[in-house]
N, C-alpha and C. Protein backbone atom coordinates (compact mmCIF):
# COMPACT_ATOMS: atom_id res chain seq x y z
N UNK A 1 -73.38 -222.34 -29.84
CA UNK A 1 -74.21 -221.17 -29.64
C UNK A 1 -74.63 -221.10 -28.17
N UNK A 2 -74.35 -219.97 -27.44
CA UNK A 2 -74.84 -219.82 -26.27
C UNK A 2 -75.95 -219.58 -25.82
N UNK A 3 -76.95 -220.10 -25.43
CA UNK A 3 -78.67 -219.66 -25.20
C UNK A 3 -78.55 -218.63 -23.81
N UNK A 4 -79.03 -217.40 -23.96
CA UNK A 4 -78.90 -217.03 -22.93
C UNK A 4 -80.75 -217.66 -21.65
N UNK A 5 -80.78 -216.89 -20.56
CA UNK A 5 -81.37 -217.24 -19.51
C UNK A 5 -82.71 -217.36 -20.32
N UNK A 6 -83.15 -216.18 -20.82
CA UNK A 6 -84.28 -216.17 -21.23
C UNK A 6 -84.67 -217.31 -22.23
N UNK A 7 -83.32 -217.86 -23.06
CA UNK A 7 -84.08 -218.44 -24.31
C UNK A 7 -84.51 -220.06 -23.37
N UNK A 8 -83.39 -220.38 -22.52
CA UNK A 8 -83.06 -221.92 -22.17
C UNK A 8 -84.64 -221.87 -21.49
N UNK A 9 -85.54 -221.03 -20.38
CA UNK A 9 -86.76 -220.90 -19.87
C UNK A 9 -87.62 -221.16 -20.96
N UNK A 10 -87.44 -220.48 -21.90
CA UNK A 10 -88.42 -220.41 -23.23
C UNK A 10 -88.63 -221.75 -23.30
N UNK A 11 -87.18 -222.23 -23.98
CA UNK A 11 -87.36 -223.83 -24.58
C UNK A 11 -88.00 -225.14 -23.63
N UNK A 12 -87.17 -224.59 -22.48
CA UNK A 12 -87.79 -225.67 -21.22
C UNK A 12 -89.90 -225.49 -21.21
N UNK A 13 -90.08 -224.27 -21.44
CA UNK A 13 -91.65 -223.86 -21.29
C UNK A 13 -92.08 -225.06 -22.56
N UNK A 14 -91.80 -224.64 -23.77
CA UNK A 14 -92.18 -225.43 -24.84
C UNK A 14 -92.40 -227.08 -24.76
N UNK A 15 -91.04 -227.19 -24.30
CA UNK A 15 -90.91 -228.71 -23.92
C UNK A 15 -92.33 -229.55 -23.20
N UNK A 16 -92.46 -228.62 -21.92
CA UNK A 16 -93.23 -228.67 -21.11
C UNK A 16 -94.48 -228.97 -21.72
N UNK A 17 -95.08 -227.81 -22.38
CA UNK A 17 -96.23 -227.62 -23.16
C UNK A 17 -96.44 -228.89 -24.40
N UNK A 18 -95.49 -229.12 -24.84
CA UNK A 18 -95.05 -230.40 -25.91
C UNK A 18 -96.01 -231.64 -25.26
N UNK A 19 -95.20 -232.01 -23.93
CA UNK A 19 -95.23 -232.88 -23.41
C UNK A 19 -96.87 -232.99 -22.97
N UNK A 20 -97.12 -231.93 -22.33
CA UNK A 20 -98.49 -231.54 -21.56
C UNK A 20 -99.49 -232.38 -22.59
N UNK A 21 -99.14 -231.67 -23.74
CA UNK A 21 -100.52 -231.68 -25.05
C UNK A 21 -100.83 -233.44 -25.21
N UNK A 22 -99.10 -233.87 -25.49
CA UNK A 22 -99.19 -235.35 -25.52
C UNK A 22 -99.83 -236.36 -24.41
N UNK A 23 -99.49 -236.00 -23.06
CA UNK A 23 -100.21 -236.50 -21.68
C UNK A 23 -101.73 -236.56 -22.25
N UNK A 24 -102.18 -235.50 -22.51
CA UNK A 24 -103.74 -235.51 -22.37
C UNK A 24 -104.24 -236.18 -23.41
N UNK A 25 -103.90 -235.98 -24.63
CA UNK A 25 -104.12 -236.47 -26.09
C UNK A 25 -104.04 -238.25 -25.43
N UNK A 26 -102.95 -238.49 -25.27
CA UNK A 26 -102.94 -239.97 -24.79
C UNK A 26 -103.40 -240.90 -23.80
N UNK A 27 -103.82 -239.93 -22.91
CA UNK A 27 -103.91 -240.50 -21.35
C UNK A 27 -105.37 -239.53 -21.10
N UNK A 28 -106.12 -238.78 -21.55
CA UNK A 28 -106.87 -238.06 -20.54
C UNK A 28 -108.41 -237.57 -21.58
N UNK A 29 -107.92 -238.23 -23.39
CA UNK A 29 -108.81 -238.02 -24.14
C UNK A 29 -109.25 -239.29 -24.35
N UNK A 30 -110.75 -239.19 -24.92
CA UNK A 30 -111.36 -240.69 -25.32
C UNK A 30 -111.58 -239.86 -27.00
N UNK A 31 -111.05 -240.90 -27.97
CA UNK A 31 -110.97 -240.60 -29.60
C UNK A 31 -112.24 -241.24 -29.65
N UNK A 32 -112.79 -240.63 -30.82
CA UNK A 32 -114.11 -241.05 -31.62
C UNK A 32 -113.69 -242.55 -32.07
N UNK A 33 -113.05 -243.07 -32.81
CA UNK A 33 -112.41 -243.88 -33.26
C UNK A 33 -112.59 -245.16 -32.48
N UNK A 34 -112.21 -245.16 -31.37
CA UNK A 34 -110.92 -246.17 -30.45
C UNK A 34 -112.93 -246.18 -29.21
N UNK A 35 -113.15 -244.81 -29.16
CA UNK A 35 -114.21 -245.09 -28.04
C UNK A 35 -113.68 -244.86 -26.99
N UNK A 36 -112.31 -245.29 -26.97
CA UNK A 36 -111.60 -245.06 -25.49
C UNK A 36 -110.14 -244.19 -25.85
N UNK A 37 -109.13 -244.02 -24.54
CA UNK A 37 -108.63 -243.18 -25.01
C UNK A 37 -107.10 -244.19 -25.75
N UNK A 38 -106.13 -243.71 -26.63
CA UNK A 38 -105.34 -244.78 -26.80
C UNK A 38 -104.61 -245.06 -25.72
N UNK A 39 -104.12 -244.72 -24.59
CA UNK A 39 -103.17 -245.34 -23.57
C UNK A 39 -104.55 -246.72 -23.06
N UNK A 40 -105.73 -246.53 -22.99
CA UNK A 40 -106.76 -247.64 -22.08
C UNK A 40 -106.61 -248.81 -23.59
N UNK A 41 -106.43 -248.52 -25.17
CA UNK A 41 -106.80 -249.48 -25.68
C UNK A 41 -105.72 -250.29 -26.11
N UNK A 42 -104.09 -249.58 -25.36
CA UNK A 42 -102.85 -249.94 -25.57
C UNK A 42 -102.64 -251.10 -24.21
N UNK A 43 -103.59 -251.12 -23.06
CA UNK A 43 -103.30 -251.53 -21.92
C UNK A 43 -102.63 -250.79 -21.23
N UNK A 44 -102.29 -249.59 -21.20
CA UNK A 44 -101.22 -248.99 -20.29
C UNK A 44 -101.99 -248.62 -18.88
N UNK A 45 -103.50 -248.46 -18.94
CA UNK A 45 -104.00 -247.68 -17.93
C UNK A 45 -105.38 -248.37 -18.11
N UNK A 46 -106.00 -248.14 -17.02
CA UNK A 46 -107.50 -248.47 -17.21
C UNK A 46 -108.87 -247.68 -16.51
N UNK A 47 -108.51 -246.15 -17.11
CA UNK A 47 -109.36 -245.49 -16.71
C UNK A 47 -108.91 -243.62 -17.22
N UNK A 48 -109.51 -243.19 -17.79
CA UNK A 48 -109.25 -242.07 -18.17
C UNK A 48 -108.72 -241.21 -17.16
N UNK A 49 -107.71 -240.62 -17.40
CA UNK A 49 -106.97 -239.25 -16.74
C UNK A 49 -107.90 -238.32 -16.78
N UNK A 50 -107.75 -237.63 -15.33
CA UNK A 50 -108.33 -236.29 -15.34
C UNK A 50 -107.01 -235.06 -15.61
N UNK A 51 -107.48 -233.93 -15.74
CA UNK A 51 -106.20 -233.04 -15.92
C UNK A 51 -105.97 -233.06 -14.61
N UNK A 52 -106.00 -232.83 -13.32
CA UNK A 52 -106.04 -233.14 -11.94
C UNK A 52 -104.29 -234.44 -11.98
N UNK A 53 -105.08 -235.67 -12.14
CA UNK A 53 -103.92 -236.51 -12.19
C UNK A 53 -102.74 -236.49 -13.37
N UNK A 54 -102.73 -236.11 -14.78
CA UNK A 54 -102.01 -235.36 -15.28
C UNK A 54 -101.14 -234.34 -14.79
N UNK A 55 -101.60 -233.40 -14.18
CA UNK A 55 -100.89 -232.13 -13.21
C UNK A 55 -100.22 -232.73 -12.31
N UNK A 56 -100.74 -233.87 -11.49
CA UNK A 56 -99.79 -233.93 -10.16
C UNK A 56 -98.62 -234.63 -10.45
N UNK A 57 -98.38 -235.47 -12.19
CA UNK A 57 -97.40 -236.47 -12.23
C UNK A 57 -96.22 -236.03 -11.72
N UNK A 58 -95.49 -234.85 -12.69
CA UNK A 58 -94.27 -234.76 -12.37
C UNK A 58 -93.84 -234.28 -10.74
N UNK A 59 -94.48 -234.23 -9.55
CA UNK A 59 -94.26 -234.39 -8.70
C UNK A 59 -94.38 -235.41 -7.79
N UNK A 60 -95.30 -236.27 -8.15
CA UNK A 60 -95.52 -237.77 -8.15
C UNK A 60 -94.05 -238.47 -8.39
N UNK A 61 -93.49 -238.43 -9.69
CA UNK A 61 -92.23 -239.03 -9.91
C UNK A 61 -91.18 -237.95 -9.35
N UNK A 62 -91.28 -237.08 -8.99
CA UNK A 62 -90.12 -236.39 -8.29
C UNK A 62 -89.84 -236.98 -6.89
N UNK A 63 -91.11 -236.84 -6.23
CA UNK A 63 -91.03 -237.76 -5.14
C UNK A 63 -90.63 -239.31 -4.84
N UNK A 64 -91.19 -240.22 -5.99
CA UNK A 64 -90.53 -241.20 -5.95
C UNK A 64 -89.12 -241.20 -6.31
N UNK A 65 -88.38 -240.45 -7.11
CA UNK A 65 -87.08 -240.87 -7.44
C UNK A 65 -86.15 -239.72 -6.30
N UNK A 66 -86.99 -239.10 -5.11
CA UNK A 66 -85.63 -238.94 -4.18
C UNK A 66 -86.05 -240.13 -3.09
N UNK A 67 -86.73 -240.98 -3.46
CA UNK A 67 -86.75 -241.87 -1.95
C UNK A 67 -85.74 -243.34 -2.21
């Protein structure tokens, strides 16, 4: 099946948005539960994300992977 221009933008938007929801949910929320957010009680990080540092990642890693 051929996606034309409009649909492949669509899906890429979604993706995006997919991803976005998960960043924050994981990295930028503190759960009632946990007290903290799950990436701080997994060890991955040690300090809550702002949407600020969320936003700048994917240019963060764009930059690192042309150097």
């Amino acid at each position: 099946m051929l996606l034309h221009s409009w649909q492949h933008f669509f899906w890429r938007w979604i993706e995006f948005a997919v991803a976005l929801h998960f960043m924050y949910y994981n990295f930028g929320r503190i759960h009632q539960t946990l007290r903290v957010s799950p990436a701080m009680e997994a060890g991955i990080t040690d300090h809550l994300w702002s949407l600020e540092e969320i936003a700048a990642l994917p240019e963060a890693l764009d930059r690192e992977s042309s150097n």
